[in-house]
PDB file of N, CA and C in Angstrom:
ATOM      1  N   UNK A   1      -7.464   1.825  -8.712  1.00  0.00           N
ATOM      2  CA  UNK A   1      -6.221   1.165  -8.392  1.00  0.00           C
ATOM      3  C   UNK A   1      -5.980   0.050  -9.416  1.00  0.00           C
ATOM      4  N   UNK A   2      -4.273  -0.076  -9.641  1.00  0.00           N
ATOM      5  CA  UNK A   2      -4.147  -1.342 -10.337  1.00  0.00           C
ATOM      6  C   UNK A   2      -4.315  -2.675 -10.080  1.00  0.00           C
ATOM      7  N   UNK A   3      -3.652  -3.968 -10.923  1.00  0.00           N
ATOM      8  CA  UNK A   3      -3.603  -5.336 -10.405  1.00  0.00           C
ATOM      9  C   UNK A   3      -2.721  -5.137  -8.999  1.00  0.00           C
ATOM     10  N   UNK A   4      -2.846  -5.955  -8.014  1.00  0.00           N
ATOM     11  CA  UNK A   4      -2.571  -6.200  -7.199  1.00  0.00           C
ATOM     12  C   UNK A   4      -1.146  -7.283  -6.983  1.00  0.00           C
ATOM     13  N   UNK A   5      -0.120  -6.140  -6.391  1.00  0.00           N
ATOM     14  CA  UNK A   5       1.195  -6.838  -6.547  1.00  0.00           C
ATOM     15  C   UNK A   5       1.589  -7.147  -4.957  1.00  0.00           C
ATOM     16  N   UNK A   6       1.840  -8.800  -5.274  1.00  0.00           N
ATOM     17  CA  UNK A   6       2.171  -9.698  -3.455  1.00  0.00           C
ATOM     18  C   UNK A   6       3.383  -9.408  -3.047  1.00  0.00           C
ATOM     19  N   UNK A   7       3.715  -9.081  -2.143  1.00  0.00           N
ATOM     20  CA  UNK A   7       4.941  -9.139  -1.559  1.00  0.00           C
ATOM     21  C   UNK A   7       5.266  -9.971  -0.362  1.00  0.00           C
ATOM     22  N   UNK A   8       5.755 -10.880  -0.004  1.00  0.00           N
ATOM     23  CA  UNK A   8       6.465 -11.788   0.984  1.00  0.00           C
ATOM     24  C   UNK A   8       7.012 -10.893   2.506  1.00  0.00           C
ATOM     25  N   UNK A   9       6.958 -11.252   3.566  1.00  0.00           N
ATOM     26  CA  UNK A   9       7.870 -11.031   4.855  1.00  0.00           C
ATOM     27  C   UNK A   9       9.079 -10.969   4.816  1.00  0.00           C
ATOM     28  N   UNK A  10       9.817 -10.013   4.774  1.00  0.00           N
ATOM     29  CA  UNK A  10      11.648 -10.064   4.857  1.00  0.00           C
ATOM     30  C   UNK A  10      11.514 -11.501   6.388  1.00  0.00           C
ATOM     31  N   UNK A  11      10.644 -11.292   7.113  1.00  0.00           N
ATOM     32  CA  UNK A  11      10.964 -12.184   8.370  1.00  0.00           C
ATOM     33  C   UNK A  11      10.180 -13.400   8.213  1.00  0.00           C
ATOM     34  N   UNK A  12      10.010 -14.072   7.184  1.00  0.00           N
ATOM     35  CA  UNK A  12       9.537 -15.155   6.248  1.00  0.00           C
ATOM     36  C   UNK A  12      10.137 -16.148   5.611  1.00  0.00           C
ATOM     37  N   UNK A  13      10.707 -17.480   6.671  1.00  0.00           N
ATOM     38  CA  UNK A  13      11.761 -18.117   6.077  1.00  0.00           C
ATOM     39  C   UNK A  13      11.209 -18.954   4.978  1.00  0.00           C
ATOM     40  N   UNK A  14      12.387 -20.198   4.976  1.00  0.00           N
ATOM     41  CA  UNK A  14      11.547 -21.064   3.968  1.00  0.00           C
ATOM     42  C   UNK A  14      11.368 -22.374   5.163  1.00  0.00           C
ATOM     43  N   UNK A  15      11.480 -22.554   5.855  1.00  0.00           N
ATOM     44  CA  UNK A  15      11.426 -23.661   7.107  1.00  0.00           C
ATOM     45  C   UNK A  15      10.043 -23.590   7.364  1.00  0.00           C
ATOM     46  N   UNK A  16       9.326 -23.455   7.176  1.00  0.00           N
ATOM     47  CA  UNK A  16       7.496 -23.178   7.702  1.00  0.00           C
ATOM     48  C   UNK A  16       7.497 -22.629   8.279  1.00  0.00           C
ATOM     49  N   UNK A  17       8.376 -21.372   8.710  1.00  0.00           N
ATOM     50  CA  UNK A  17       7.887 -20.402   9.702  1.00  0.00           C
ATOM     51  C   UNK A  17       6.451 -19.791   9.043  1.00  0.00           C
ATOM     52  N   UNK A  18       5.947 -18.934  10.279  1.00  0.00           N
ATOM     53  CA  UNK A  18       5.010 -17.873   9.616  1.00  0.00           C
ATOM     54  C   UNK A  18       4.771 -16.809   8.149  1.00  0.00           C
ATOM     55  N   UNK A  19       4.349 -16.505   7.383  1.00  0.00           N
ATOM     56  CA  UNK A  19       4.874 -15.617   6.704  1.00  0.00           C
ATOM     57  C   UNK A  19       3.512 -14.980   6.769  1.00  0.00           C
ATOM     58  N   UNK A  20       3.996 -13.360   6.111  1.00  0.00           N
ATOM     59  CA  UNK A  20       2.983 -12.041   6.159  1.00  0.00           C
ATOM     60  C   UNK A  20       3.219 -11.760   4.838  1.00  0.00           C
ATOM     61  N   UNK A  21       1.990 -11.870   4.117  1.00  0.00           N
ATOM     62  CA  UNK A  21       1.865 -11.292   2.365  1.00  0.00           C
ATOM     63  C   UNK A  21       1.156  -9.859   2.987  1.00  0.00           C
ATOM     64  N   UNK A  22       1.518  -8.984   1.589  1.00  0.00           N
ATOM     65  CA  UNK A  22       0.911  -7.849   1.529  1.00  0.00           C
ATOM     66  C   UNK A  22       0.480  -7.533  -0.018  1.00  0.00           C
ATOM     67  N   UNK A  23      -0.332  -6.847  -0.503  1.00  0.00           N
ATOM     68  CA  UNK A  23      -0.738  -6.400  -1.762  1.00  0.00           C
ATOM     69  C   UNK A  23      -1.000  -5.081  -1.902  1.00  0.00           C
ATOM     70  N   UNK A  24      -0.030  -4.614  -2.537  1.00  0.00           N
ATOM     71  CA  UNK A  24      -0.063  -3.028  -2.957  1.00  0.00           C
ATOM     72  C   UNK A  24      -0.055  -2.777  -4.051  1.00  0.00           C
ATOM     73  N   UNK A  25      -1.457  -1.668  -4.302  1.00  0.00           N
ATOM     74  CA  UNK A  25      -2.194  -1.689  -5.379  1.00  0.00           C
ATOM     75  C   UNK A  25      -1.410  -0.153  -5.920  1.00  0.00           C
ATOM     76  N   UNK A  26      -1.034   0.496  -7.291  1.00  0.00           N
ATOM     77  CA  UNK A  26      -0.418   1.436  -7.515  1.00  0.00           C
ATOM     78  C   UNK A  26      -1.884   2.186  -7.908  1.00  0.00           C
ATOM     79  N   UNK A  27      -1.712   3.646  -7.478  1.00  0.00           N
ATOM     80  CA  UNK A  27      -3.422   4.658  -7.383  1.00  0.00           C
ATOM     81  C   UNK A  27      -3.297   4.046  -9.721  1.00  0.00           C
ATOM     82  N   UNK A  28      -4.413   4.732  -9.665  1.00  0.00           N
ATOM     83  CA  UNK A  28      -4.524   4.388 -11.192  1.00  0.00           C
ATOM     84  C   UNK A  28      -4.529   5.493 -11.979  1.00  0.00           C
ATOM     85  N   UNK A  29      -4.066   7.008 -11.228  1.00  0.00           N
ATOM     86  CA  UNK A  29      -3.468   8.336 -11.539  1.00  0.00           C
ATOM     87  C   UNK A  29      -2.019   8.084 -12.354  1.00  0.00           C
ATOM     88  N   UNK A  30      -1.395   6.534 -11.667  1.00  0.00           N
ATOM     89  CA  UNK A  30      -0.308   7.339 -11.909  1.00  0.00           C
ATOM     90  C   UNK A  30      -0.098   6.172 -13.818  1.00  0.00           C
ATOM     91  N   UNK A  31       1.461   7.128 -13.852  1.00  0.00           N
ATOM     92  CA  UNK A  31       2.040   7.203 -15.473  1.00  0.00           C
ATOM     93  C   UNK A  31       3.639   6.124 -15.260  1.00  0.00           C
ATOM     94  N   UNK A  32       3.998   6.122 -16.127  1.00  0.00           N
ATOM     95  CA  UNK A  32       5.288   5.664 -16.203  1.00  0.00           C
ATOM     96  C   UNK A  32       6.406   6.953 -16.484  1.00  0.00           C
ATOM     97  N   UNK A  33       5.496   8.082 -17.006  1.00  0.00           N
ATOM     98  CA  UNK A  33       6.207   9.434 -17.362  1.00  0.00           C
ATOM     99  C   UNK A  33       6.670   9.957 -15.914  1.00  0.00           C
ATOM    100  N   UNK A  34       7.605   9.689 -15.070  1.00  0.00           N
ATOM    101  CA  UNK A  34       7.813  10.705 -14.133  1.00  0.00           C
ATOM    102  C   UNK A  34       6.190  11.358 -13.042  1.00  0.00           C
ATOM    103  N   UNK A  35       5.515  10.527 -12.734  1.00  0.00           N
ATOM    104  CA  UNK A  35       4.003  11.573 -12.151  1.00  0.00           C
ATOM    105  C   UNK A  35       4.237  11.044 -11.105  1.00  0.00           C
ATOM    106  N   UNK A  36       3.973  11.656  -9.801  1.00  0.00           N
ATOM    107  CA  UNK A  36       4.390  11.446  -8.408  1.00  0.00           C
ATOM    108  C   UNK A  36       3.118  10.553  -8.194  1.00  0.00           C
ATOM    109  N   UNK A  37       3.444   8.926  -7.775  1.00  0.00           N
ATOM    110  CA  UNK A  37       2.328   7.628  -7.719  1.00  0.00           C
ATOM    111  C   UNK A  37       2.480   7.134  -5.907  1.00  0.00           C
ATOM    112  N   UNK A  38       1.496   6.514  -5.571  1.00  0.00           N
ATOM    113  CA  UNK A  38       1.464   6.434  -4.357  1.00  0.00           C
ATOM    114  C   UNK A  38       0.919   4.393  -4.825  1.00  0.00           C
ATOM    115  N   UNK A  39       1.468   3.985  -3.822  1.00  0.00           N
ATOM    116  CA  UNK A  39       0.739   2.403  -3.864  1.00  0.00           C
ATOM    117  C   UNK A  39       0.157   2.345  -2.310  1.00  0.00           C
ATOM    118  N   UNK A  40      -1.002   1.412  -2.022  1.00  0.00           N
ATOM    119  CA  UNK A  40      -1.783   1.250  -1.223  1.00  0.00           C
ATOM    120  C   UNK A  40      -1.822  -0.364  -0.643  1.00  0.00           C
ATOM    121  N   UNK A  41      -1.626  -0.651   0.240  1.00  0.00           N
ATOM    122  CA  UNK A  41      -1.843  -1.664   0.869  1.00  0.00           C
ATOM    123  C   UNK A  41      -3.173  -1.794   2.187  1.00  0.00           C
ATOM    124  N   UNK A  42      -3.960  -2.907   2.419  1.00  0.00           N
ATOM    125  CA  UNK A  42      -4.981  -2.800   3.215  1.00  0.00           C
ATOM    126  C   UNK A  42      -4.941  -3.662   4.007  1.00  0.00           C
ATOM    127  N   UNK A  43      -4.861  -3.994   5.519  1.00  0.00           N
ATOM    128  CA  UNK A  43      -5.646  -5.154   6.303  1.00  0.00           C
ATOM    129  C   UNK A  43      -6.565  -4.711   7.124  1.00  0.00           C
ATOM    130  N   UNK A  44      -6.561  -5.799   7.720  1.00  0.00           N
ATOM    131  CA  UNK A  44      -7.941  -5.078   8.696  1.00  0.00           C
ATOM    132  C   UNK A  44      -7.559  -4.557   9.705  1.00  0.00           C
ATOM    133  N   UNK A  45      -6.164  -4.550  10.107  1.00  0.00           N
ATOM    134  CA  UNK A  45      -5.612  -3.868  11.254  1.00  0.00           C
ATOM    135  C   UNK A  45      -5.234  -2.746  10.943  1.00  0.00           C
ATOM    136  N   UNK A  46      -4.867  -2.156   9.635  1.00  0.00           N
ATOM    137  CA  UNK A  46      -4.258  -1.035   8.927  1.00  0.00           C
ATOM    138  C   UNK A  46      -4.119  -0.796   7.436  1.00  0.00           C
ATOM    139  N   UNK A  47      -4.048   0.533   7.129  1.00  0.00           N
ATOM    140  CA  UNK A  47      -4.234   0.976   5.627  1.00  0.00           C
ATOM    141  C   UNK A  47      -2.404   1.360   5.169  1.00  0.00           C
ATOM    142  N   UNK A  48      -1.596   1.077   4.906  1.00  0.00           N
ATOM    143  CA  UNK A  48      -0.278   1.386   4.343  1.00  0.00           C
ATOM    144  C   UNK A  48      -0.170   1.846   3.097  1.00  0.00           C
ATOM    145  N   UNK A  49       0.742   3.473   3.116  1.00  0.00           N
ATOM    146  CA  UNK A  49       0.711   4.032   1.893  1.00  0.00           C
ATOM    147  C   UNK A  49       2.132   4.332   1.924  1.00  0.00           C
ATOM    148  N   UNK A  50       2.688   4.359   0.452  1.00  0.00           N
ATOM    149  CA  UNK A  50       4.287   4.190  -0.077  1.00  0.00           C
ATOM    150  C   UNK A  50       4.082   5.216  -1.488  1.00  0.00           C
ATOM    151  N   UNK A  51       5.395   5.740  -1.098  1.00  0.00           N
ATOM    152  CA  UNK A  51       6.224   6.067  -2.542  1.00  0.00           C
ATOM    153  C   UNK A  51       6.360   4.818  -3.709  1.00  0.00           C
ATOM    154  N   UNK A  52       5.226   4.854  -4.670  1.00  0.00           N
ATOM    155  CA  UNK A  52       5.885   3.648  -5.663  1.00  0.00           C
ATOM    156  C   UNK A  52       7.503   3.892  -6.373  1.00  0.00           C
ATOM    157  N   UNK A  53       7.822   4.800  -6.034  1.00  0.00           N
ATOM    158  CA  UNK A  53       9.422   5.037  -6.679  1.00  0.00           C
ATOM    159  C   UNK A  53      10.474   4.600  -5.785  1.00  0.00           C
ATOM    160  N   UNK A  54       9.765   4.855  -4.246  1.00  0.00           N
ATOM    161  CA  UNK A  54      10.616   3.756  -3.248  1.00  0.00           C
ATOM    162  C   UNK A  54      10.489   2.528  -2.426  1.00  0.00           C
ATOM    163  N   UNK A  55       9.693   1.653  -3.060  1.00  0.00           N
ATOM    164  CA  UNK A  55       9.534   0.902  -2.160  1.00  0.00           C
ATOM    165  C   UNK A  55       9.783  -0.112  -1.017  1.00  0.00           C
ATOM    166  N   UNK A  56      11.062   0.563  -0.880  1.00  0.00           N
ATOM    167  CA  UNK A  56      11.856  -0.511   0.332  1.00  0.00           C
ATOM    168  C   UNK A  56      11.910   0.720   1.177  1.00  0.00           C
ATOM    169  N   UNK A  57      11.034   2.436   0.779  1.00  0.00           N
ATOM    170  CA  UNK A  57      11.474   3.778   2.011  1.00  0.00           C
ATOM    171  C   UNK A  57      10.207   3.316   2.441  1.00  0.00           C
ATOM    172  N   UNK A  58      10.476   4.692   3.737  1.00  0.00           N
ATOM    173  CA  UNK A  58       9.481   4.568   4.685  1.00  0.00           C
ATOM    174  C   UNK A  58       8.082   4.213   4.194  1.00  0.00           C
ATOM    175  N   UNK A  59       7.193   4.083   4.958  1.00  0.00           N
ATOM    176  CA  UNK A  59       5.343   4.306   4.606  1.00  0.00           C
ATOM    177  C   UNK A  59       4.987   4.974   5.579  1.00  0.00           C
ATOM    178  N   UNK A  60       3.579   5.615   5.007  1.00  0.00           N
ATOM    179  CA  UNK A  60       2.347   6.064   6.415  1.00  0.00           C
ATOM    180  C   UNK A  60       2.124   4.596   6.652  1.00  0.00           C
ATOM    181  N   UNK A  61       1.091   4.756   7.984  1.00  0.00           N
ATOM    182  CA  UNK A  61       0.336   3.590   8.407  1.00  0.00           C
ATOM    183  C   UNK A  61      -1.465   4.504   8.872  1.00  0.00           C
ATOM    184  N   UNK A  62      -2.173   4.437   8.445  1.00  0.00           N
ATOM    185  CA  UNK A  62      -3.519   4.369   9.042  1.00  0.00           C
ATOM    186  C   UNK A  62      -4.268   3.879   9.490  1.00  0.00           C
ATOM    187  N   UNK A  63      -5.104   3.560  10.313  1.00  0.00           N
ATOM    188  CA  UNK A  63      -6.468   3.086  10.774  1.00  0.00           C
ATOM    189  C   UNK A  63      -7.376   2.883   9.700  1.00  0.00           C
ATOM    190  N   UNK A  64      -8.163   1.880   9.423  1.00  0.00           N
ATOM    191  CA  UNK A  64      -9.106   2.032   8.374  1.00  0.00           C
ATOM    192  C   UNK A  64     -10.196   3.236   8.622  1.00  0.00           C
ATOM    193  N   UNK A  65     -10.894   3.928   9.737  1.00  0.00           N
ATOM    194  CA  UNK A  65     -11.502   4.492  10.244  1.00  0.00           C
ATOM    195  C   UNK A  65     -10.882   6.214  10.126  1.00  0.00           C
ATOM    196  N   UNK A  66      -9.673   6.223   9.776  1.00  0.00           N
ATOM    197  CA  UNK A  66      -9.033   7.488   9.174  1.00  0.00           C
ATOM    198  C   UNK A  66      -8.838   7.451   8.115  1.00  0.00           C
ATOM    199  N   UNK A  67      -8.571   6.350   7.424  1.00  0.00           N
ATOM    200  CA  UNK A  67      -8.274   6.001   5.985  1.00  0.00           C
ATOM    201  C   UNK A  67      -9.649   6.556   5.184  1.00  0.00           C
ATOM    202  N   UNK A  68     -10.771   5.675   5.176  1.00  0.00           N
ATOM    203  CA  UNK A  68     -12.135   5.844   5.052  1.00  0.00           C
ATOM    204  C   UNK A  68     -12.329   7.524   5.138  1.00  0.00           C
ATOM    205  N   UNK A  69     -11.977   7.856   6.626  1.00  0.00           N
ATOM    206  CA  UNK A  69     -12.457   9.751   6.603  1.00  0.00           C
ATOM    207  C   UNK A  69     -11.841  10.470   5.417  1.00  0.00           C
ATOM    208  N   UNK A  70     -10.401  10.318   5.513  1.00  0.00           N
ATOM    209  CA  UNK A  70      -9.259  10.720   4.474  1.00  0.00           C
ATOM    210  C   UNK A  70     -10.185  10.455   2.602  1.00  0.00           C
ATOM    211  N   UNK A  71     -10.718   9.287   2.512  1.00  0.00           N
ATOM    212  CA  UNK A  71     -10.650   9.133   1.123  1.00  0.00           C
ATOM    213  C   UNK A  71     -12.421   9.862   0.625  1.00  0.00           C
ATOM    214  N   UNK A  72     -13.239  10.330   1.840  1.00  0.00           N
ATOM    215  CA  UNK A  72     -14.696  10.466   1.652  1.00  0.00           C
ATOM    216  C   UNK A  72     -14.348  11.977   1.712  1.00  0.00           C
ATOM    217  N   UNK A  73     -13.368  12.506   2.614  1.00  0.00           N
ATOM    218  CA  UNK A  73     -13.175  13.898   2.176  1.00  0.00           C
ATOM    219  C   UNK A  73     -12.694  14.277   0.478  1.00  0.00           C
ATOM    220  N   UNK A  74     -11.471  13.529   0.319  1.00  0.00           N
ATOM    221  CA  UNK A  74     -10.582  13.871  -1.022  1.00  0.00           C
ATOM    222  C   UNK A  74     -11.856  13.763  -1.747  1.00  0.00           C
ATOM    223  N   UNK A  75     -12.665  13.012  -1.770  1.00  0.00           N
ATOM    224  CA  UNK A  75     -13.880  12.897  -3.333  1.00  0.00           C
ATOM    225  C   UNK A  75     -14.778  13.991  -3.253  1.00  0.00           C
ATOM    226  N   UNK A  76     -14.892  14.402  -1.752  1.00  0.00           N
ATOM    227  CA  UNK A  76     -15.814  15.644  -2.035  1.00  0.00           C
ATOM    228  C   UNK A  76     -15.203  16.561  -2.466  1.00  0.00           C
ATOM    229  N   UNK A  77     -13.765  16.962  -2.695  1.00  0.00           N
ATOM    230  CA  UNK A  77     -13.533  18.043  -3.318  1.00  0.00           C
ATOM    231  C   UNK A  77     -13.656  18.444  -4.605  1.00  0.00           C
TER     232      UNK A  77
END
């Protein structure tokens, strides 16, 4: 995975409310040529995966405990 890019809470004022950072890392497969790239985000409550070409569309959401199964299978192949 790449450097790690922060993103802010749309529900994150500037008054001291609360705010929620996230860091989504782009896989390190991908190109700037057109190659279908996925970015990754992690907490400890959940694993979030995105279209890097859309990132304001939908995401998955995982469990770290499926995430983990998901990424120990893909390497054994």
């Amino acid at each position: 995975m790449s450097e790690l890019a922060w993103f802010k809470s749309s529900y994150s004022g500037n008054e001291g409310a609360n705010c929620v950072e996230v860091a989504w890392r782009k896989s390190s497969y991908s190109t700037n040529e057109g190659a279908q790239c996925v970015e990754v985000a992690e907490t400890t409550a959940a694993v979030l995966v995105r279209d890097s070409k859309d990132k304001s569309g939908p995401h998955l959401t995982f469990e770290p405990d499926a995430w983990e199964a998901f990424l120990s299978f893909a390497v054994s192949l």
